[in-house]
Protein backbone atom coordinates (compact mmCIF):
# COMPACT_ATOMS: atom_id res chain seq x y z
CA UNK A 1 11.70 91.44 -15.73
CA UNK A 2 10.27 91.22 -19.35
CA UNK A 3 7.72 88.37 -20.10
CA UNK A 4 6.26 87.95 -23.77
CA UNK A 5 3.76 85.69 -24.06
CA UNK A 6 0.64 84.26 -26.43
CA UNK A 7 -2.80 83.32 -25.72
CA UNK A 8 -3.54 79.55 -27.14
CA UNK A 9 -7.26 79.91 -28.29
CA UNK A 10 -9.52 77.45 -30.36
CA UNK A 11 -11.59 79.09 -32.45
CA UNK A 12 -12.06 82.40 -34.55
CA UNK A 13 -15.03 82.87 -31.88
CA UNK A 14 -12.78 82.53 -28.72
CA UNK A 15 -9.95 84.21 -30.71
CA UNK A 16 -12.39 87.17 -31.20
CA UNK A 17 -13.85 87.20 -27.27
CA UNK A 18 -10.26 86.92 -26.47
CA UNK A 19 -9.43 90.34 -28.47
CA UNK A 20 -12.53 91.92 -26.87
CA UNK A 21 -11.07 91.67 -22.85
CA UNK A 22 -7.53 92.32 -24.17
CA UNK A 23 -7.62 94.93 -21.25
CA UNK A 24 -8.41 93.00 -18.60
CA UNK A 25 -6.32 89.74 -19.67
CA UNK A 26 -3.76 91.83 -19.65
CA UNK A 27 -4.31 93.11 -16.17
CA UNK A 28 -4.52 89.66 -14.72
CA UNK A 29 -1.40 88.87 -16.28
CA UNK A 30 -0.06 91.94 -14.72
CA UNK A 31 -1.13 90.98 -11.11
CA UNK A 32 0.42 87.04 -12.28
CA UNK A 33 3.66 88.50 -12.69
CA UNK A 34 3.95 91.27 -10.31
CA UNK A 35 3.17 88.86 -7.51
CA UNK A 36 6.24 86.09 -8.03
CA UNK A 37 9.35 86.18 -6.31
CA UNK A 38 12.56 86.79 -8.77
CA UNK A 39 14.54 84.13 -7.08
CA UNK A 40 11.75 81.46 -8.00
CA UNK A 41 11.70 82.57 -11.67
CA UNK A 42 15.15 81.63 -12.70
CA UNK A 43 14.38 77.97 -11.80
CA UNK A 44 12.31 75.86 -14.47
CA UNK A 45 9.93 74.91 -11.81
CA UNK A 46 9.60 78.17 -11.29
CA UNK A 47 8.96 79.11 -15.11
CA UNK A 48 6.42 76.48 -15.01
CA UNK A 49 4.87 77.86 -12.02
CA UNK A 50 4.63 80.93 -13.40
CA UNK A 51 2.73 79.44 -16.63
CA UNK A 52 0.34 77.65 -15.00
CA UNK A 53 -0.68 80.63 -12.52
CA UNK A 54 -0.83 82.70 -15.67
CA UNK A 55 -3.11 80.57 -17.49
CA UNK A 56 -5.54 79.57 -14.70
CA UNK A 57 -5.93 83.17 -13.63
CA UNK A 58 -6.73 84.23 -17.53
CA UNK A 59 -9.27 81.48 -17.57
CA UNK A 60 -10.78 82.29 -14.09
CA UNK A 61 -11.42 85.97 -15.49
CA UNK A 62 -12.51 84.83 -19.14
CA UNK A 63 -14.75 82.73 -17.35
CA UNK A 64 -16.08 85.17 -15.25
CA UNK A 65 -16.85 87.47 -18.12
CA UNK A 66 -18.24 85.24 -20.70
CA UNK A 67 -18.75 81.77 -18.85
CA UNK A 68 -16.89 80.30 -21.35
CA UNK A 69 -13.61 78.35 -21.68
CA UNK A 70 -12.09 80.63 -24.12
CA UNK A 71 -8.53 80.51 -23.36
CA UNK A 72 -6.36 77.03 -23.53
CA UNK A 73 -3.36 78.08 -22.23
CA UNK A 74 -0.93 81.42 -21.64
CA UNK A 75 2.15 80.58 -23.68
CA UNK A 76 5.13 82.22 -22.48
CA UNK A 77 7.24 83.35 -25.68
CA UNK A 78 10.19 85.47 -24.08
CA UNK A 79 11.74 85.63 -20.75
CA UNK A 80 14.47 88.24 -19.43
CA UNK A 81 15.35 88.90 -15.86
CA UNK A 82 17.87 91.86 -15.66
């Protein structure tokens, strides 16, 4: 599986927080992906699924670093499941 995807931020401050935990965003996205079933990814629901999971995680962990509301929402950009 190969996900691309953006972060939606609002700001140059968030944008600049947001390139600071790069790392661990990254990581959580990781964990997102790693953890849903192949079968429910080639479904839209799925896709969706997979995009909201993505983005609540990120902002659980920005949150949890900053206690702010940095990122709006993980944009998913390209999908491929070999």
């Amino acid at each position: 599986m190969q996900i691309e995807v953006q972060l939606m931020v609002r700001g140059a401050d968030n944008e600049e927080l947001a390139k600071r935990h790069i790392p661990m965003i990254e990581g959580t996205l990781l964990q997102v992906f790693s953890a849903s079933n192949a079968d429910d990814l080639v479904t839209d629901v799925g896709k969706v699924e997979l995009k909201e999971r993505a983005t609540a995680e990120v902002r659980q962990v920005m949150t949890e670093l900053d206690s702010l509301h940095v990122v709006e929402q993980v944009l998913v950009t390209g999908f491929f499941i070999q």
